[in-house]
Protein backbone atom coordinates (compact mmCIF):
# COMPACT_ATOMS: atom_id res chain seq x y z
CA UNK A 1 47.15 -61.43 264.40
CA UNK A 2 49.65 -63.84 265.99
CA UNK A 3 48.13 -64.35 269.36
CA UNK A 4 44.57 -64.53 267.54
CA UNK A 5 46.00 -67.46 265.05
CA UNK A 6 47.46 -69.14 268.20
CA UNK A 7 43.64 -68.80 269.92
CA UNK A 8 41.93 -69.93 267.12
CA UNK A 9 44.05 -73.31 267.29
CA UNK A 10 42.82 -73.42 270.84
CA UNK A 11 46.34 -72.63 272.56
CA UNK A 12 46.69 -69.59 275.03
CA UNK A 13 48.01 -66.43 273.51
CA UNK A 14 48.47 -63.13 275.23
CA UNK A 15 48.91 -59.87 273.39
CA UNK A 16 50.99 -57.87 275.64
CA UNK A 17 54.51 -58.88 273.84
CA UNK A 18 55.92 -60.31 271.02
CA UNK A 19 57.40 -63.35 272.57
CA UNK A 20 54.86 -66.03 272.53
CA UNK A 21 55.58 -69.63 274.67
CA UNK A 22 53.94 -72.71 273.50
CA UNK A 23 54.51 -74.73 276.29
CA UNK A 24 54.65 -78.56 275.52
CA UNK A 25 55.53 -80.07 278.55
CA UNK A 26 58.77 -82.51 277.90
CA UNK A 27 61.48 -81.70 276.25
CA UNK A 28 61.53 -84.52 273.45
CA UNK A 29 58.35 -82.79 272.50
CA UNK A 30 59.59 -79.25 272.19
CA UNK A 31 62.55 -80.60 270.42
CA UNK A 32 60.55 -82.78 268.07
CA UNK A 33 58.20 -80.04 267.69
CA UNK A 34 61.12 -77.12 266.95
CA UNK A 35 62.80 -79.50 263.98
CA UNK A 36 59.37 -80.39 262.39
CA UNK A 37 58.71 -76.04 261.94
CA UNK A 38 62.51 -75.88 261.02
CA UNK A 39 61.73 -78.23 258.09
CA UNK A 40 58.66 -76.34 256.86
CA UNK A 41 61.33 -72.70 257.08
CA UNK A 42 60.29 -71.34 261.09
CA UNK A 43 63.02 -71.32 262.90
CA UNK A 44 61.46 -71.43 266.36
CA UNK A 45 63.83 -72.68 269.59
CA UNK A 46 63.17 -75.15 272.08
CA UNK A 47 63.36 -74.20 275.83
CA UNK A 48 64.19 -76.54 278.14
CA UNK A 49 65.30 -77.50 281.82
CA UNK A 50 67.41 -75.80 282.76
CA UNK A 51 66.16 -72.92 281.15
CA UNK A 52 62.16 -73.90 282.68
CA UNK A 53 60.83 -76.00 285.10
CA UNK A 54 60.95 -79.35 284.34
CA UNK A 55 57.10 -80.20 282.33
CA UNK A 56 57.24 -76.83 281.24
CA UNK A 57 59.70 -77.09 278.28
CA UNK A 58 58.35 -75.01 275.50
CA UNK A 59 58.65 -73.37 271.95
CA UNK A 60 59.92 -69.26 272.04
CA UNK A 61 58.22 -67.08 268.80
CA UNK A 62 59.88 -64.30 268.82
CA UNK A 63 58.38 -61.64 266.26
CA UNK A 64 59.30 -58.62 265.41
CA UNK A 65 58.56 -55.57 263.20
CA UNK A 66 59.99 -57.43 259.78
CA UNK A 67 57.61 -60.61 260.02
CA UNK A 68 54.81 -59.39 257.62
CA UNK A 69 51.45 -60.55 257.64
CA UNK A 70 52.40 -63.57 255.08
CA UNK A 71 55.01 -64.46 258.06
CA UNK A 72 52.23 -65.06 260.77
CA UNK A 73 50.20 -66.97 258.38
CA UNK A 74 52.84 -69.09 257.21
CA UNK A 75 53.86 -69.92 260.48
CA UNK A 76 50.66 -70.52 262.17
CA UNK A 77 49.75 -72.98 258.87
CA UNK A 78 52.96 -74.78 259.83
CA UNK A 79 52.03 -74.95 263.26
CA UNK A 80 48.94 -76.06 262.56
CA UNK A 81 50.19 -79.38 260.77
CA UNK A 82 53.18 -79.83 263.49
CA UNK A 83 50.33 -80.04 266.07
């Protein structure tokens, strides 16, 4: 349902685990983007060089068992606006 919500907002979304990278590019990005979902409740990291290659710096979901189907709508509707 995730990877499908991610899709439909035209972003690339693979199914095979429950870790899905948005990658933004810079970091100031990724960070900006990471606060604005903390504000609306998500509380999504930022990755960053080191962590990447530089211009890959990117947003980790990690989801897991407990996140209902509410969850994944809630957070792609967040996502959504953040974008």
């Amino acid at each position: 349902r995730f990877a499908a919500g991610l899709r439909s907002l035209g972003l690339a979304a693979s199914e095979d685990s429950p870790i899905f990278p948005l990658i933004l590019g810079d970091p100031d990005s990724a960070r900006r983007v990471a606060a604005q979902l903390r504000e609306r409740g998500l509380l999504v990291k930022p990755i960053r060089p080191p962590t990447v290659p530089a211009g890959t710096s990117r947003l980790r979901f990690a989801l897991c068992s407990a996140h209902s189907e509410a969850h994944l709508d809630a957070a792609l509707a967040a996502l959504r606006s953040v974008l």
